[in-house]
Structure formats: structure tokens, C-alpha cells
N, C-alpha and C. Protein backbone atom coordinates (compact mmCIF):
# COMPACT_ATOMS: atom_id res chain seq x y z
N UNK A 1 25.48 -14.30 4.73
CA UNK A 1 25.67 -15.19 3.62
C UNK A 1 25.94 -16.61 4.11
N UNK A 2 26.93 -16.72 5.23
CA UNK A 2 27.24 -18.31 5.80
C UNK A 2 26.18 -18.85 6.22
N UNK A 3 24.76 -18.32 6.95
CA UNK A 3 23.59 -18.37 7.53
C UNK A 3 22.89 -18.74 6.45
N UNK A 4 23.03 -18.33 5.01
CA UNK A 4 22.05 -18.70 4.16
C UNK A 4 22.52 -20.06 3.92
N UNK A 5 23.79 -19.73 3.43
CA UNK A 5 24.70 -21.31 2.95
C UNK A 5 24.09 -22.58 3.83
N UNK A 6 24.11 -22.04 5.33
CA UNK A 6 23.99 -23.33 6.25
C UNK A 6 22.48 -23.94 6.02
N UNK A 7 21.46 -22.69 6.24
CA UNK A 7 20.59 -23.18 5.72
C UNK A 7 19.91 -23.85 4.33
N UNK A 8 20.69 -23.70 3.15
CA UNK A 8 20.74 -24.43 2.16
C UNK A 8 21.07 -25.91 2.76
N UNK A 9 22.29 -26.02 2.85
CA UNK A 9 22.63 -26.95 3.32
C UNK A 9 21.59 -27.51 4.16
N UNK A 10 21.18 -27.33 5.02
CA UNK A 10 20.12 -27.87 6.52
C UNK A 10 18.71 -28.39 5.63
N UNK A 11 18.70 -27.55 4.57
CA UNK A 11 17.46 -27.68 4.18
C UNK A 11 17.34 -29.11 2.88
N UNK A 12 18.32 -28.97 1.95
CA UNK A 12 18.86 -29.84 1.53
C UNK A 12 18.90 -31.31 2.29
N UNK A 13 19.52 -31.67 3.36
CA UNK A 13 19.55 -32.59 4.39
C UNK A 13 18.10 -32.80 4.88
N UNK A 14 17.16 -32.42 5.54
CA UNK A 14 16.10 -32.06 5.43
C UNK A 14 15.01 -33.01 4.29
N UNK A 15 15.19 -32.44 3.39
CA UNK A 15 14.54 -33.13 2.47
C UNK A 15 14.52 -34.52 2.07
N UNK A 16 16.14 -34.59 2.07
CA UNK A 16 16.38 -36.24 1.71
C UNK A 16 16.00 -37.17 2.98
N UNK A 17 16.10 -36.13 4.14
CA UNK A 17 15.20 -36.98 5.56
C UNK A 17 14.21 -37.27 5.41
N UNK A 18 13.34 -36.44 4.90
CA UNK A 18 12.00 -36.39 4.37
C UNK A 18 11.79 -37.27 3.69
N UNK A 19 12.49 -37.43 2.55
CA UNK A 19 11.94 -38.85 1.44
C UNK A 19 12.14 -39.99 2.09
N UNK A 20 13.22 -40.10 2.86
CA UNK A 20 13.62 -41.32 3.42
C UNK A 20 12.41 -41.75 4.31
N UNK A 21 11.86 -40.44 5.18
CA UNK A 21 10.69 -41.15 6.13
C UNK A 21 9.55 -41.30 5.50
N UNK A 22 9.52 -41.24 4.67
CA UNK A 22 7.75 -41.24 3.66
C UNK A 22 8.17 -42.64 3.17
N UNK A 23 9.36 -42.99 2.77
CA UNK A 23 9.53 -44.58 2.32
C UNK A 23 9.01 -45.25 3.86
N UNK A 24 10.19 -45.44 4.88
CA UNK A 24 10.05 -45.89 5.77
C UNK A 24 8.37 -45.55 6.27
N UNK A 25 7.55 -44.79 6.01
CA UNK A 25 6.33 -44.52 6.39
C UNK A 25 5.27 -45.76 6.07
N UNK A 26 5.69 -45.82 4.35
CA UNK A 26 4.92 -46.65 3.13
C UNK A 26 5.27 -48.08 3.92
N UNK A 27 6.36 -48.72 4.02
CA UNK A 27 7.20 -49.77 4.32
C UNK A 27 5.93 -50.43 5.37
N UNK A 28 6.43 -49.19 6.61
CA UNK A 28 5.84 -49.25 7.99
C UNK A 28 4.34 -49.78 7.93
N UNK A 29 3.30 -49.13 7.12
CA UNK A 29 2.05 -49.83 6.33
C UNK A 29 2.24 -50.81 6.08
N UNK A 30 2.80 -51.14 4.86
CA UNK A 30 2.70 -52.32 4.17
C UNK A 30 3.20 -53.72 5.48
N UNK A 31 4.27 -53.49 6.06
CA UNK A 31 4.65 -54.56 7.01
C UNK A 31 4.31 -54.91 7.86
N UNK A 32 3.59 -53.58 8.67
CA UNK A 32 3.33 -53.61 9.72
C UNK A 32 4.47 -53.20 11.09
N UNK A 33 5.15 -52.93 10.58
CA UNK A 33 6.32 -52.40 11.41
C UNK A 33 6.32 -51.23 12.02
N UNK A 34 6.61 -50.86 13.28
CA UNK A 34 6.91 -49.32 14.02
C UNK A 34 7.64 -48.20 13.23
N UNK A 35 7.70 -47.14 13.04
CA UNK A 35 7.97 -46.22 12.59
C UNK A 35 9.36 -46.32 13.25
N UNK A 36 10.56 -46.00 12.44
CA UNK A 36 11.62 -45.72 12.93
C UNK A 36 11.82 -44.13 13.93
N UNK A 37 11.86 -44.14 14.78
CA UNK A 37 11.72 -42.71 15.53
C UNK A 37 12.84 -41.97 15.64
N UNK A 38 14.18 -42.70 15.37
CA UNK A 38 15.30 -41.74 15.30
C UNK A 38 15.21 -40.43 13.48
N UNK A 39 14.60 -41.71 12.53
CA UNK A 39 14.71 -40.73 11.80
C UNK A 39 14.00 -39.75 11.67
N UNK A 40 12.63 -40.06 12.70
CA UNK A 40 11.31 -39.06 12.42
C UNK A 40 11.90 -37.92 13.21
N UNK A 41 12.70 -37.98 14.40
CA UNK A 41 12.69 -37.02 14.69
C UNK A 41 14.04 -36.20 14.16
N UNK A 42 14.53 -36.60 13.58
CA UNK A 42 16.15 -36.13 12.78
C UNK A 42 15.04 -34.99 11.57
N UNK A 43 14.51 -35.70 10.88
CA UNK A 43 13.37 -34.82 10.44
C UNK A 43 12.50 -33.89 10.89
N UNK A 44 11.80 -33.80 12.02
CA UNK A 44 11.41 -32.93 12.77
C UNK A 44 12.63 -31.93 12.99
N UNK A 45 13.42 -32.22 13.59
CA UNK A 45 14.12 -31.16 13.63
C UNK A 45 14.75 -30.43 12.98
N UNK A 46 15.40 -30.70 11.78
CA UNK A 46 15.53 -30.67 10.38
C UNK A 46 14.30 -29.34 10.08
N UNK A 47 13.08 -29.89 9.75
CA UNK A 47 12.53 -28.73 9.54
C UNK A 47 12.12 -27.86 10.48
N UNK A 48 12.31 -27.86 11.58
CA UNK A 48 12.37 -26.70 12.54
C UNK A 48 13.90 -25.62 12.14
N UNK A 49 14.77 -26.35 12.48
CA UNK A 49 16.34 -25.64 12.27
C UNK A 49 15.93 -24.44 10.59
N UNK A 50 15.40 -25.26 9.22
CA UNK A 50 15.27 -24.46 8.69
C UNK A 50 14.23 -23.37 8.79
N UNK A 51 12.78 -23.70 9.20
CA UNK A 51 12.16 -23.08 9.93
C UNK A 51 12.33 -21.73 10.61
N UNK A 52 13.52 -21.71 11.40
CA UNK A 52 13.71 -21.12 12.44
C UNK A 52 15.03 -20.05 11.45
N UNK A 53 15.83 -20.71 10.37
CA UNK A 53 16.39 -19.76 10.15
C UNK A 53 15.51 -18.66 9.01
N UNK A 54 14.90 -19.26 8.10
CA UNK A 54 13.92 -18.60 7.55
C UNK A 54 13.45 -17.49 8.30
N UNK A 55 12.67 -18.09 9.09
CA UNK A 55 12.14 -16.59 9.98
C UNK A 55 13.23 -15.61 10.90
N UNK A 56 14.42 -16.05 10.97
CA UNK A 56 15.45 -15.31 11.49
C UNK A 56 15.62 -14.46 10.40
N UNK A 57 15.89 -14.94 9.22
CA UNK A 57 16.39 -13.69 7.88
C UNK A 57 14.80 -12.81 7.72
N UNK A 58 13.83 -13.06 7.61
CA UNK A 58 12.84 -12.64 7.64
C UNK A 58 12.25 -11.61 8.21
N UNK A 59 12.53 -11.82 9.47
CA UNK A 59 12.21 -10.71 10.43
C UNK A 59 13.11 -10.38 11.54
N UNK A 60 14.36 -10.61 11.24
CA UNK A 60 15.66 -10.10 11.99
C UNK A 60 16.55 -9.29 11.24
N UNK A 61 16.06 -8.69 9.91
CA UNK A 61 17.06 -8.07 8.56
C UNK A 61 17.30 -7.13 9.54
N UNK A 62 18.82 -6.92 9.43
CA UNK A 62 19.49 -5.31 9.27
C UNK A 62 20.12 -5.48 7.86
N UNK A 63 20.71 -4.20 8.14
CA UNK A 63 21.70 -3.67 6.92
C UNK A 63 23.44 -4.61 6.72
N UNK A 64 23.32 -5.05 8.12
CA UNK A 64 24.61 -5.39 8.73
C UNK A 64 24.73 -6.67 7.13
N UNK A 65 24.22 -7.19 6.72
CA UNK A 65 24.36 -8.13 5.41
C UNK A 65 24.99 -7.82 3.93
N UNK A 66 24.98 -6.51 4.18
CA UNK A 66 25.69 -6.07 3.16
C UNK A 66 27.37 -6.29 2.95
N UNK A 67 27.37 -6.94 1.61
CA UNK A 67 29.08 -7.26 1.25
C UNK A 67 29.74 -5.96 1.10
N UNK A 68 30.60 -6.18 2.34
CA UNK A 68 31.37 -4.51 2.09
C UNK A 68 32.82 -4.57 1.65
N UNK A 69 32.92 -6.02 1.05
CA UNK A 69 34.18 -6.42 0.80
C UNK A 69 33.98 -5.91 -0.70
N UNK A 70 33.25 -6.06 -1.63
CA UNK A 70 32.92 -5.65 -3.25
C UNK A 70 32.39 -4.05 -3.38
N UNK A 71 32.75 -3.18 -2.17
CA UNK A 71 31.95 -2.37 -2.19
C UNK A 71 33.09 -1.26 -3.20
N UNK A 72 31.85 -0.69 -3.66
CA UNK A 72 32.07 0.24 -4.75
C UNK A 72 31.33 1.59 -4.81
N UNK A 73 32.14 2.71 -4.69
CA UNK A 73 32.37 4.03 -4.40
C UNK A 73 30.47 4.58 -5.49
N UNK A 74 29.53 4.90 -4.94
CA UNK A 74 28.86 5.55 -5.71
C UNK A 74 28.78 6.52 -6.96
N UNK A 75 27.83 7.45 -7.09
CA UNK A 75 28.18 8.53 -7.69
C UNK A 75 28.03 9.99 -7.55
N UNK A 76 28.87 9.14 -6.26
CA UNK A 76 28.98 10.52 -5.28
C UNK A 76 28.02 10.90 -4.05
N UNK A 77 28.74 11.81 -3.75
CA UNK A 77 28.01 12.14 -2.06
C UNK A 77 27.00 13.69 -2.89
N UNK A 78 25.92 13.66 -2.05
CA UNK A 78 25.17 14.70 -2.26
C UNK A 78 25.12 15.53 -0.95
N UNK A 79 24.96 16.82 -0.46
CA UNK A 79 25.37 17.76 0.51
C UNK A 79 23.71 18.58 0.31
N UNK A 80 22.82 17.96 1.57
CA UNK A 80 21.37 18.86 1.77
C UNK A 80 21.82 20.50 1.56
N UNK A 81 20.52 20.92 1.38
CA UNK A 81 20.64 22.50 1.18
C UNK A 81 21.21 23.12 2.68
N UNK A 82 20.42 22.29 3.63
CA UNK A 82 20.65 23.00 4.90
C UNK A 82 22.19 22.39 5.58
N UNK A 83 22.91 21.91 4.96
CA UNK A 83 24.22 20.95 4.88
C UNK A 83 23.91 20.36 6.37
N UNK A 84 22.91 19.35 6.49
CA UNK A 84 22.46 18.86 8.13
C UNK A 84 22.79 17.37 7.60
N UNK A 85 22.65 16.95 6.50
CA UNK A 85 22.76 15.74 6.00
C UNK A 85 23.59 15.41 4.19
N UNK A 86 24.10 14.61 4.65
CA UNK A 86 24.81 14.28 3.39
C UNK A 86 24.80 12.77 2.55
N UNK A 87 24.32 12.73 1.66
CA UNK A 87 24.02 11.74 1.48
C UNK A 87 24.90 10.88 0.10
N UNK A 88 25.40 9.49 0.27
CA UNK A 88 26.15 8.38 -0.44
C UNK A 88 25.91 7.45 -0.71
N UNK A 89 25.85 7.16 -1.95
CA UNK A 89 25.60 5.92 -2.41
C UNK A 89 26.42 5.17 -2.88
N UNK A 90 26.89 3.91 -3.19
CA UNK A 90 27.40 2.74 -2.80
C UNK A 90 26.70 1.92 -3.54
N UNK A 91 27.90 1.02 -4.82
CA UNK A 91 27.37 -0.16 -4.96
C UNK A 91 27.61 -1.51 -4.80
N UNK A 92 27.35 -2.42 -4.51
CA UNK A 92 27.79 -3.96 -4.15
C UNK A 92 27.34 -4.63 -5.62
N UNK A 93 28.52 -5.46 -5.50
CA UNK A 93 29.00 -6.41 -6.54
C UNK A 93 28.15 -7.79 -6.00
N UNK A 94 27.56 -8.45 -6.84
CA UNK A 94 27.01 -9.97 -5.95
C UNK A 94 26.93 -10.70 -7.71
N UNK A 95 27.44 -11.86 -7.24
CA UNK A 95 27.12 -13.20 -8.11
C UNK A 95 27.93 -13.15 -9.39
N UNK A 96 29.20 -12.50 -8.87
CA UNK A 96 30.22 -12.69 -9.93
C UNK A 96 30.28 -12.75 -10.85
N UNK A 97 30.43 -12.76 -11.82
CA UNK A 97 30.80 -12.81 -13.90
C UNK A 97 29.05 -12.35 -14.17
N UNK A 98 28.56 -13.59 -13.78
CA UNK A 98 26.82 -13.69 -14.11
C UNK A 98 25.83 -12.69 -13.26
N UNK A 99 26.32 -11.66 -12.35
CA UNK A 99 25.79 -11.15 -11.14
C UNK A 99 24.91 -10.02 -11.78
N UNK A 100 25.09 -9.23 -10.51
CA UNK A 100 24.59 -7.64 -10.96
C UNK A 100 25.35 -6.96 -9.93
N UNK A 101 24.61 -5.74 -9.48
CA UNK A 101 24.40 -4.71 -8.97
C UNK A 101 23.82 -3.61 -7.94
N UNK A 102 23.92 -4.19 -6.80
CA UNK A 102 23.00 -3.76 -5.82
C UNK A 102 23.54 -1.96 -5.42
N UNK A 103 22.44 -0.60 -5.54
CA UNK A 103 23.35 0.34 -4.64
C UNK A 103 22.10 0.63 -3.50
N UNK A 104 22.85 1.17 -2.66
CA UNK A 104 22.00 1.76 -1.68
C UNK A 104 22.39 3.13 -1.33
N UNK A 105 21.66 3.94 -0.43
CA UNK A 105 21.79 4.89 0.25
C UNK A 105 22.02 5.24 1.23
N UNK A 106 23.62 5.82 1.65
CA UNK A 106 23.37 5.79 3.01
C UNK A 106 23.31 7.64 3.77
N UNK A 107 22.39 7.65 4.42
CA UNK A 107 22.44 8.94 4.88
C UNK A 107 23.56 9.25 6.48
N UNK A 108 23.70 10.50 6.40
CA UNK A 108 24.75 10.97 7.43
C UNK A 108 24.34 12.23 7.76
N UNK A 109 24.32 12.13 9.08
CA UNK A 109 23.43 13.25 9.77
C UNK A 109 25.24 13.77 10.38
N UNK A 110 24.93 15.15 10.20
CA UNK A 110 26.37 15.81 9.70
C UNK A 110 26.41 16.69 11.45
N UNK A 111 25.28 16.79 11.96
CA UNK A 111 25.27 17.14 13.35
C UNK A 111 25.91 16.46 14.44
N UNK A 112 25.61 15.21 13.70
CA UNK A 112 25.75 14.08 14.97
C UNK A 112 26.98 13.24 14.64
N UNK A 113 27.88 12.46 15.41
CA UNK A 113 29.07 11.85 14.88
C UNK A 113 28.46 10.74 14.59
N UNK A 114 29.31 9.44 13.83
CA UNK A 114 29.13 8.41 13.82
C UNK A 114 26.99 7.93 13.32
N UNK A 115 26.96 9.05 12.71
CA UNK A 115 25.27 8.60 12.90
C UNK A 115 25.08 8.47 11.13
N UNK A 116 25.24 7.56 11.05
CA UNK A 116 25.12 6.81 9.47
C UNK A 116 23.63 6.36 9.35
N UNK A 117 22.94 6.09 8.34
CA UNK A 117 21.24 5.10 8.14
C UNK A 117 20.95 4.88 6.76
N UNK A 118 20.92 3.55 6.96
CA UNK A 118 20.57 3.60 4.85
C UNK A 118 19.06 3.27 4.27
N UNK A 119 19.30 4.18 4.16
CA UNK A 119 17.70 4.89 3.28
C UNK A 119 17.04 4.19 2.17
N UNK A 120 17.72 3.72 1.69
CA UNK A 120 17.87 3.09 0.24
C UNK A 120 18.28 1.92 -0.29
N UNK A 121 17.55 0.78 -0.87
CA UNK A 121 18.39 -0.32 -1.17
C UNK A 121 17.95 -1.18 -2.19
N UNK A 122 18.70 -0.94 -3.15
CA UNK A 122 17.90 -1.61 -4.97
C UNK A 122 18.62 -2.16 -5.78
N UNK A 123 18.05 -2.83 -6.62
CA UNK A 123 19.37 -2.96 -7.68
C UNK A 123 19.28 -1.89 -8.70
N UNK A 124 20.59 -2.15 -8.77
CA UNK A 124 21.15 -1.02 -9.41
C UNK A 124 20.66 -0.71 -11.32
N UNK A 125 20.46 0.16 -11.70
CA UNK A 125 19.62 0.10 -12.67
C UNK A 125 21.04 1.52 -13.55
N UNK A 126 20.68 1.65 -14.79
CA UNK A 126 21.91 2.29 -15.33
C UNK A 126 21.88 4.09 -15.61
N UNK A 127 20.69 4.53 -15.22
CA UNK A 127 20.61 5.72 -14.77
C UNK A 127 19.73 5.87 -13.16
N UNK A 128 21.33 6.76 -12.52
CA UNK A 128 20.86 6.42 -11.34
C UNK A 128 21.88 8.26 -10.68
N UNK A 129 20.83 8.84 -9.93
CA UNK A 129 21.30 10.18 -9.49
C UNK A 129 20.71 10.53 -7.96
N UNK A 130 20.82 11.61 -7.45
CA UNK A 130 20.20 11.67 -6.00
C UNK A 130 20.11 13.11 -5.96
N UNK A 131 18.90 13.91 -5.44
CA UNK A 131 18.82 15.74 -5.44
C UNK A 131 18.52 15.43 -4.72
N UNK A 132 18.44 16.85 -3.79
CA UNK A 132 17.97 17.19 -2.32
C UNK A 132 17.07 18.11 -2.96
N UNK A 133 15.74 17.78 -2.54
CA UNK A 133 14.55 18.88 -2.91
C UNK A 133 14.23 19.78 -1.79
N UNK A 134 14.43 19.04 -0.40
CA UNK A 134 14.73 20.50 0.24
C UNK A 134 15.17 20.31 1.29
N UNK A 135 15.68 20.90 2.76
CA UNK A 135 16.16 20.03 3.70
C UNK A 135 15.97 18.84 4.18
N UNK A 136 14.99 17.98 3.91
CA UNK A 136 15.06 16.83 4.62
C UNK A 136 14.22 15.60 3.43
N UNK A 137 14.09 15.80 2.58
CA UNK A 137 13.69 14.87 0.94
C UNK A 137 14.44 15.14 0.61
N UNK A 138 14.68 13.70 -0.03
CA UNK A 138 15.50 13.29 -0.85
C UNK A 138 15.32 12.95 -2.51
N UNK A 139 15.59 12.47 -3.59
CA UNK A 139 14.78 12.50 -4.29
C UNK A 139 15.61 11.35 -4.96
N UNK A 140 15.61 9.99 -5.50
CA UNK A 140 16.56 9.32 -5.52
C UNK A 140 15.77 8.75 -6.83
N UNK A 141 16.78 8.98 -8.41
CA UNK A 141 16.53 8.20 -9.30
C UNK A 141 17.18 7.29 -9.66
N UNK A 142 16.50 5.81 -9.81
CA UNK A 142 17.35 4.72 -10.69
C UNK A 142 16.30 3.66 -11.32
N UNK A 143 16.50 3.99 -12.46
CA UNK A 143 15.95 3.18 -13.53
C UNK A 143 16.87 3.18 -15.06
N UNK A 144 16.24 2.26 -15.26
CA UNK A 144 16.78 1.97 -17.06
C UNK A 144 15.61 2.97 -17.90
N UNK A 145 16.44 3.44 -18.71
CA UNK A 145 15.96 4.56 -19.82
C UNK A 145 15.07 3.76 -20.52
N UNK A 146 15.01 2.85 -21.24
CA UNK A 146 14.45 2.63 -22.45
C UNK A 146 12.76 1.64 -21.17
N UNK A 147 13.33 1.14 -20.20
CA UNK A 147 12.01 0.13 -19.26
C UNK A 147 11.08 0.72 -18.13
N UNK A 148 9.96 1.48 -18.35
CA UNK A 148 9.32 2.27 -17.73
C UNK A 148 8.89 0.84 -16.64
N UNK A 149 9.32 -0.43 -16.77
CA UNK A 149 8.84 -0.97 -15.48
C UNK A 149 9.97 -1.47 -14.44
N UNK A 150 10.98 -1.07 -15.05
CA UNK A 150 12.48 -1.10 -13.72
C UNK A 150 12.50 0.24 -13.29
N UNK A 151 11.94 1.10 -13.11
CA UNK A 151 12.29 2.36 -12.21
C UNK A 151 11.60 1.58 -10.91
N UNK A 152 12.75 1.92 -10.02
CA UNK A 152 12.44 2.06 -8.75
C UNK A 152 13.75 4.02 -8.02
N UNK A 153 12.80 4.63 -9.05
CA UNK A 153 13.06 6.27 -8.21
C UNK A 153 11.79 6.24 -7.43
N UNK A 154 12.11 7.17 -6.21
CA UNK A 154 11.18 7.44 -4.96
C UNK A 154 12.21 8.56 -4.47
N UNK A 155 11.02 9.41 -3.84
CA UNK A 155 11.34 10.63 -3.06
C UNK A 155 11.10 9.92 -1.74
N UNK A 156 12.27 10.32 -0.98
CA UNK A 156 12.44 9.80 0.86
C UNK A 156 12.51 10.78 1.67
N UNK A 157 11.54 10.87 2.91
CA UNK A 157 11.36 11.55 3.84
C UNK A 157 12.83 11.57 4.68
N UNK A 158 13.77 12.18 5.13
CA UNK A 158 14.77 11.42 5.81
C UNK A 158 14.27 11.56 7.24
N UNK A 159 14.81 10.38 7.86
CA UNK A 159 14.41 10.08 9.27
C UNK A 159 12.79 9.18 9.39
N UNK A 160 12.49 9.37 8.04
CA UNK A 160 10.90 8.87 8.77
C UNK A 160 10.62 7.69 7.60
N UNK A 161 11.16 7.89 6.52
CA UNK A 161 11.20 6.94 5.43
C UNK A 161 12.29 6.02 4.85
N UNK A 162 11.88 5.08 4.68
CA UNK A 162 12.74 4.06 3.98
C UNK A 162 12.29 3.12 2.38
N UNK A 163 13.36 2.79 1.78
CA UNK A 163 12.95 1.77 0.56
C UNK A 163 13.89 0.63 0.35
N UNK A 164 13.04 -0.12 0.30
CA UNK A 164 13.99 -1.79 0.34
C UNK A 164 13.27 -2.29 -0.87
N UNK A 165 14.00 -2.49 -1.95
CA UNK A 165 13.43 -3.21 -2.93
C UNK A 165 12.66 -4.45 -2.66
N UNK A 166 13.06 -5.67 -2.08
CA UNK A 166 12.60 -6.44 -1.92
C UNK A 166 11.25 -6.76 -0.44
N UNK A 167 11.59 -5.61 -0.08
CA UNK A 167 10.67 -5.49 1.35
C UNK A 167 11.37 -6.01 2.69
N UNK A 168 12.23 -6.30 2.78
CA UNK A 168 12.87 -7.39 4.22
C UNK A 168 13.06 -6.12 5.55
N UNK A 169 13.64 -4.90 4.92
CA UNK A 169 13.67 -3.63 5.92
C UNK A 169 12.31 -3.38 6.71
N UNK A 170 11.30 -3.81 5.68
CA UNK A 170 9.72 -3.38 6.13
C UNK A 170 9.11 -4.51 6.68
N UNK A 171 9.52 -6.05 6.65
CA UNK A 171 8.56 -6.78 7.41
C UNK A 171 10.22 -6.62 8.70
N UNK A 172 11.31 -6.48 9.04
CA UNK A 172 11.91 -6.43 9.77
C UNK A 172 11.92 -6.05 11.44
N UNK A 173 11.54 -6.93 12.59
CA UNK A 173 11.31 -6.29 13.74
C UNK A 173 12.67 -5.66 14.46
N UNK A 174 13.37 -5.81 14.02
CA UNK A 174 14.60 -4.92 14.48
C UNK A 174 14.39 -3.70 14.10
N UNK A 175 14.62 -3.25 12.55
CA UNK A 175 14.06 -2.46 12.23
C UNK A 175 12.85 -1.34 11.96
N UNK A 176 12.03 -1.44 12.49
CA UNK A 176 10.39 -1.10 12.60
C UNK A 176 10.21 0.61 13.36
N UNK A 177 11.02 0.77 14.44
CA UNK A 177 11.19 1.91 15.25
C UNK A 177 11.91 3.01 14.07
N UNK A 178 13.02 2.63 13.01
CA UNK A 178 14.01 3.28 12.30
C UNK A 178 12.99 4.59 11.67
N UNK A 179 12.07 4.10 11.06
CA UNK A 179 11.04 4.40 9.98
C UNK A 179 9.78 4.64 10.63
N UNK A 180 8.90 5.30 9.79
CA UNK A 180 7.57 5.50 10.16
C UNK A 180 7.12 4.87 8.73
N UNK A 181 7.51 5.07 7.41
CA UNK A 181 6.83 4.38 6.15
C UNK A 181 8.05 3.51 5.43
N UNK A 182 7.53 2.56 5.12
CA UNK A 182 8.69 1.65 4.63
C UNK A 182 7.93 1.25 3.09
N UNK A 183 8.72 1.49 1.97
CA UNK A 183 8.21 1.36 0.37
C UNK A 183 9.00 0.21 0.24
N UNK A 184 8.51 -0.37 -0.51
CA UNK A 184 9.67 -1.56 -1.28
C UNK A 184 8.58 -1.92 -2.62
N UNK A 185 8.85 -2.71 -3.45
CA UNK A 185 8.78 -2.79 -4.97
C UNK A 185 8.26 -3.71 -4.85
């Protein structure tokens, strides 16, 4: 979130560099005068810095971004048939009074310690449940009743599948090895 902020900020700054050198550009014509080069390159770099964070959020996503300070208890843990995996969902609070609802999925491989992976990540929609169809699918519904075009339910392979609403898990090179199919909306 501070990474986005900064880059608002950077980018913001940025721009008004920008107008400033397109005057000084026009000026530079009309007078005949040298281009000021401190500001051209305050600008150049300017849009590199945002540049560079853009494609950092882009294709550096983990999970690690999630506000775990608003975090809020799902509806409930689900327990595979073959009890190898157990699975929780979790919702995050974002954008206060005016916000919504983000939940995700996180799976837990019940063999292994410490071996958490989240499967799942949407906004949150007002009917929302999770079955195990058989040891290793998952079957994850959440949509609004009355809007056949907010469902985002999907059945997940575990270990080999993932869903990111917005796609960032699936263009993600950190992420890429996690998954073999990555869905997003």
C-alpha cells in the first residue's frame, strides 16, 4: 500500500514536471533558447521511477499485500474428504465507510507444517460457500443471487490451480511455478 501511495505521489510530481517541460519546450522554440536540462532530466527520471514501480506491482504480486490488519474470520474452514487439506476463507475490509469486501482462500496442506497457499482471491459477493468435491477440488461459490454477471464461483484444482479476480497472480513472475492454470475474471 506505501509503494502504491509513493508511487501516486512520484507520479503526480511527474506530471507537473511534465507540463512544466512542454512549456519550457514551447518557450525554448519560440526564443530560441537551450532546453533547460536539469528539468528534462528530473522528468526522465520521474517517469522511469514510476515506470519501474508499475511493473514492480505488475509482475512481482505475491499474496504478501494483503491487509491482515482488517482481517475477518470467513465462513469457516472446510476439512477435504481425504482430511489432506483444509481449507479457509478470510475477508479483508478495504476503503472504509465507502469500501467493500475482498475474501480469499487459503489452503492448508494438513501433512505438511507451516504449508499455507491461497487459492482464491475476489471480491466478496453476498452468497459465498466452499465444498470439497473430492480429494483435491475444490468448489468455491460467490456471487450475488439476484446478478448472473457477479458470480465469480470456480471449481480449483488444488496444487495446480489458482483464481485472482483481477489477474495480477497470473501475469506474476514470482508466482508462475505455484500454479499450472491461473483463472481470473
Amino acid at each position: 500500500m506505501i509503494l502504491i501511495l509513493f508511487g501516486l505521489f512520484i507520479s503526480l510530481f511527474t506530471i507537473i514536471l511534465f507540463l512544466i517541460l512542454c512549456a519550457y519546450i514551447l518557450l525554448s522554440f519560440i526564443k530560441k533558447k537551450p532546453l533547460p536540462k536539469k528539468l528534462m532530466i528530473a522528468t526522465v527520471s520521474g517517469v522511469f521511477l514510476v515506470s519501474s514501480i508499475y511493473l514492480y506491482e505488475m509482475y512481482f504480486f505475491t499474496f504478501s499485500e494483503i491487509d491482515r490488519e482488517f482481517l475477518q474470520e470467513g465462513p469457516g474452514s472446510v476439512l477435504s474428504p481425504t482430511e489432506t487439506y483444509t481449507a479457509n476463507a478470510y475477508y479483508e475490509l478495504y476503503g472504509g465507510a465507502a469500501g467493500g469486501v475482498n475474501v480469499w482462500v487459503e489452503i492448508i496442506d494438513n501433512t505438511k507444517k507451516d504449508n499455507a497457499k491461497i487459492v482464491y482471491y475476489s471480491d466478496a459477493k453476498s452468497d459465498f460457500s466452499m465444498e470439497w468435491i473430492d480429494g483435491n477440488n475444490l468448489y468455491i461459490l460467490n456471487e450475488e443471487r439476484d446478478d448472473p454477471a457477479s458470480k465469480r464461483s470456480i471449481k480449483l484444482e488444488v496444487g495446480k490451480e489458482i483464481y485472482h479476480e483481477n489477474g495480477l497472480a497470473c501475469q506474476s513472475l514470482l508466482m508462475k511455478d505455484d500454479y499450472k492454470t491461473c483463472y481470473q475474471n
